[in-house]
C-alpha atoms as a PDB file:
ATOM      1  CA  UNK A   1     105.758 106.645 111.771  1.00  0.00           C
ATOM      2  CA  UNK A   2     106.752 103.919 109.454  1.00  0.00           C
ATOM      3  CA  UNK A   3     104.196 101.515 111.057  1.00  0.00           C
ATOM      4  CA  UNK A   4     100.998 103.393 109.776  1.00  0.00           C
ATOM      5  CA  UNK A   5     102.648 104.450 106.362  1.00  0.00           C
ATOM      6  CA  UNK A   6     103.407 101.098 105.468  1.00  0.00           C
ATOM      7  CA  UNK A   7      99.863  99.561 106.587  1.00  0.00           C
ATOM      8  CA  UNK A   8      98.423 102.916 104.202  1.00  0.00           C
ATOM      9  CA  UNK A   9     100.380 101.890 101.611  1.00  0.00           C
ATOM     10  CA  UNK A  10      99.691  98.235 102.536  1.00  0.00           C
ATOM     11  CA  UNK A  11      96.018  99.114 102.223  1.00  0.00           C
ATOM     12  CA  UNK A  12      96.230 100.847  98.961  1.00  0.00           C
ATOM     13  CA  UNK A  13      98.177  98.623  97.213  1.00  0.00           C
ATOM     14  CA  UNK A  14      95.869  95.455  97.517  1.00  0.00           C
ATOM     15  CA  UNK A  15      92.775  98.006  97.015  1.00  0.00           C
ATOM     16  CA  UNK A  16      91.245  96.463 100.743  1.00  0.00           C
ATOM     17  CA  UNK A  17      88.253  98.714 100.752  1.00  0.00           C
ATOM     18  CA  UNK A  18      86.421  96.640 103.210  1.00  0.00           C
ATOM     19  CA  UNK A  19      87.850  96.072 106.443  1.00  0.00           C
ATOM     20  CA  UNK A  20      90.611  97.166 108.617  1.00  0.00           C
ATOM     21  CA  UNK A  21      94.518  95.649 108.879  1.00  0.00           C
ATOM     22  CA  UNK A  22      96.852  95.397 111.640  1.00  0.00           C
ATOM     23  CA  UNK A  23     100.477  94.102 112.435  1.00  0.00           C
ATOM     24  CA  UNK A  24      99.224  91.101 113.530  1.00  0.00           C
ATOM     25  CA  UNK A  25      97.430  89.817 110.261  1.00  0.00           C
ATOM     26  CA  UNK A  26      98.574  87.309 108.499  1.00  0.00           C
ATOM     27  CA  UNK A  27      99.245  88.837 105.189  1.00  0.00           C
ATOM     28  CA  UNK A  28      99.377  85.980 102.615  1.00  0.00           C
ATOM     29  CA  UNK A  29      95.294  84.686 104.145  1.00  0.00           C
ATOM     30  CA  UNK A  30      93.727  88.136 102.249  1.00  0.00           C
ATOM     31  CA  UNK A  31      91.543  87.374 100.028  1.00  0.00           C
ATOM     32  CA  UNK A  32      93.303  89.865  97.390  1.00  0.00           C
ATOM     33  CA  UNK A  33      96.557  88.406  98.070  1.00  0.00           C
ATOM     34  CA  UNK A  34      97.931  86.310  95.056  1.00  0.00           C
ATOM     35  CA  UNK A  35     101.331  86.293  92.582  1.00  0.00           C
ATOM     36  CA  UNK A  36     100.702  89.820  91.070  1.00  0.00           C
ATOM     37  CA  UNK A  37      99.399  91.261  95.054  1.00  0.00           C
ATOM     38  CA  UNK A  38     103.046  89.704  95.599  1.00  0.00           C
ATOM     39  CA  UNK A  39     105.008  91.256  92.927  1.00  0.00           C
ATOM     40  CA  UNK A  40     103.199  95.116  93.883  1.00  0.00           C
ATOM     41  CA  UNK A  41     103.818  94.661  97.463  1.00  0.00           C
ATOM     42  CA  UNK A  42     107.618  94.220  96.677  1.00  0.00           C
ATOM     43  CA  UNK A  43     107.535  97.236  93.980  1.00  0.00           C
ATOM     44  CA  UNK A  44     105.636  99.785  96.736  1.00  0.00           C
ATOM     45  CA  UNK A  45     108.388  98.682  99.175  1.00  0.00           C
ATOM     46  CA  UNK A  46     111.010  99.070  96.799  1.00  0.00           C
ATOM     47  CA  UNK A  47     109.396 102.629  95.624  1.00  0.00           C
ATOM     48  CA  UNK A  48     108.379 103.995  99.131  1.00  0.00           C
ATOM     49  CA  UNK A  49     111.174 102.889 101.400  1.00  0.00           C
ATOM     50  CA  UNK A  50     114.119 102.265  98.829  1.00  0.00           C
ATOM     51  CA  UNK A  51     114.071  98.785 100.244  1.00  0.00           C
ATOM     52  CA  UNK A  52     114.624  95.867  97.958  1.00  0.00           C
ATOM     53  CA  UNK A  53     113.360  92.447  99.946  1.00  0.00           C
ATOM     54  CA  UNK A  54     114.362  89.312  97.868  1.00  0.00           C
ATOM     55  CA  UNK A  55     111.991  86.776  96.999  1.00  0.00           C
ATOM     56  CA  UNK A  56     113.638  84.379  99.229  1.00  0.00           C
ATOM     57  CA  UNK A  57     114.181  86.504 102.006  1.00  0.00           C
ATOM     58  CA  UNK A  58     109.858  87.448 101.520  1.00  0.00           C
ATOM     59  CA  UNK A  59     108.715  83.991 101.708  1.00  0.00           C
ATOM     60  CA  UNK A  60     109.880  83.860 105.015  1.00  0.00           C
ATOM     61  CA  UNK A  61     107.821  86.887 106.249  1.00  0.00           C
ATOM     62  CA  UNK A  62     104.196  86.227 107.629  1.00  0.00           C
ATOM     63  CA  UNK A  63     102.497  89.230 108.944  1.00  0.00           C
ATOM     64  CA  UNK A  64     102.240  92.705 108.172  1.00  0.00           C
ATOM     65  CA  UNK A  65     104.793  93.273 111.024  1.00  0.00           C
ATOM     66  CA  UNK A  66     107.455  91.458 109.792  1.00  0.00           C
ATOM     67  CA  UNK A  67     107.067  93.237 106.651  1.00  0.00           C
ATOM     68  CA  UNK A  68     107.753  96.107 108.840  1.00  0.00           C
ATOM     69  CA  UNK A  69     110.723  94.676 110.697  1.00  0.00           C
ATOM     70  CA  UNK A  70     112.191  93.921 107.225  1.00  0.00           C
ATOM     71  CA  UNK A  71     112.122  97.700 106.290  1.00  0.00           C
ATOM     72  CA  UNK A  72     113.451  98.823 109.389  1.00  0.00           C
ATOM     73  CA  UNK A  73     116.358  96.590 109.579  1.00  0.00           C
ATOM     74  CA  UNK A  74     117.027  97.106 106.167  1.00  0.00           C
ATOM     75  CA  UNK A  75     117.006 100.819 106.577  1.00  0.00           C
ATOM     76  CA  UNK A  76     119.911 100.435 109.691  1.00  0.00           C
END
């Protein structure tokens, strides 16, 4: 399932060690979220999903689910 890849990837990516994530979260309130957790968030999308989300287009995503909703609707 896409949902559970992504928030492994998700997970990896910003090296969370610490605590669990979910849809729901807010993505851009981590702690480890900054420009360059920006920039590798777009790349692992781009890598694992062949998905290219444009800067504009990612401002306008909040949570970890609409990350997801991007990739799916991208992938129609």
């Amino acid at each position: 399932m896409i949902q559970q890849k992504f928030i492994d990837l998700l997970i990896e990516t910003l090296e969370i060690t610490d605590r669990e994530i979910t849809i729901t979260d807010e993505f851009r309130t981590y702690p480890e979220w900054d420009s360059l957790a920006l920039l590798s968030v777009i790349a692992m999308i781009d890598d694992e999903f062949d998905v290219i989300i444009e800067g504009n287009d990612f401002a306008k995503l909040m949570t970890v689910s609409d990350l997801i909703q991007a990739i799916d609707s991208a992938k129609q």
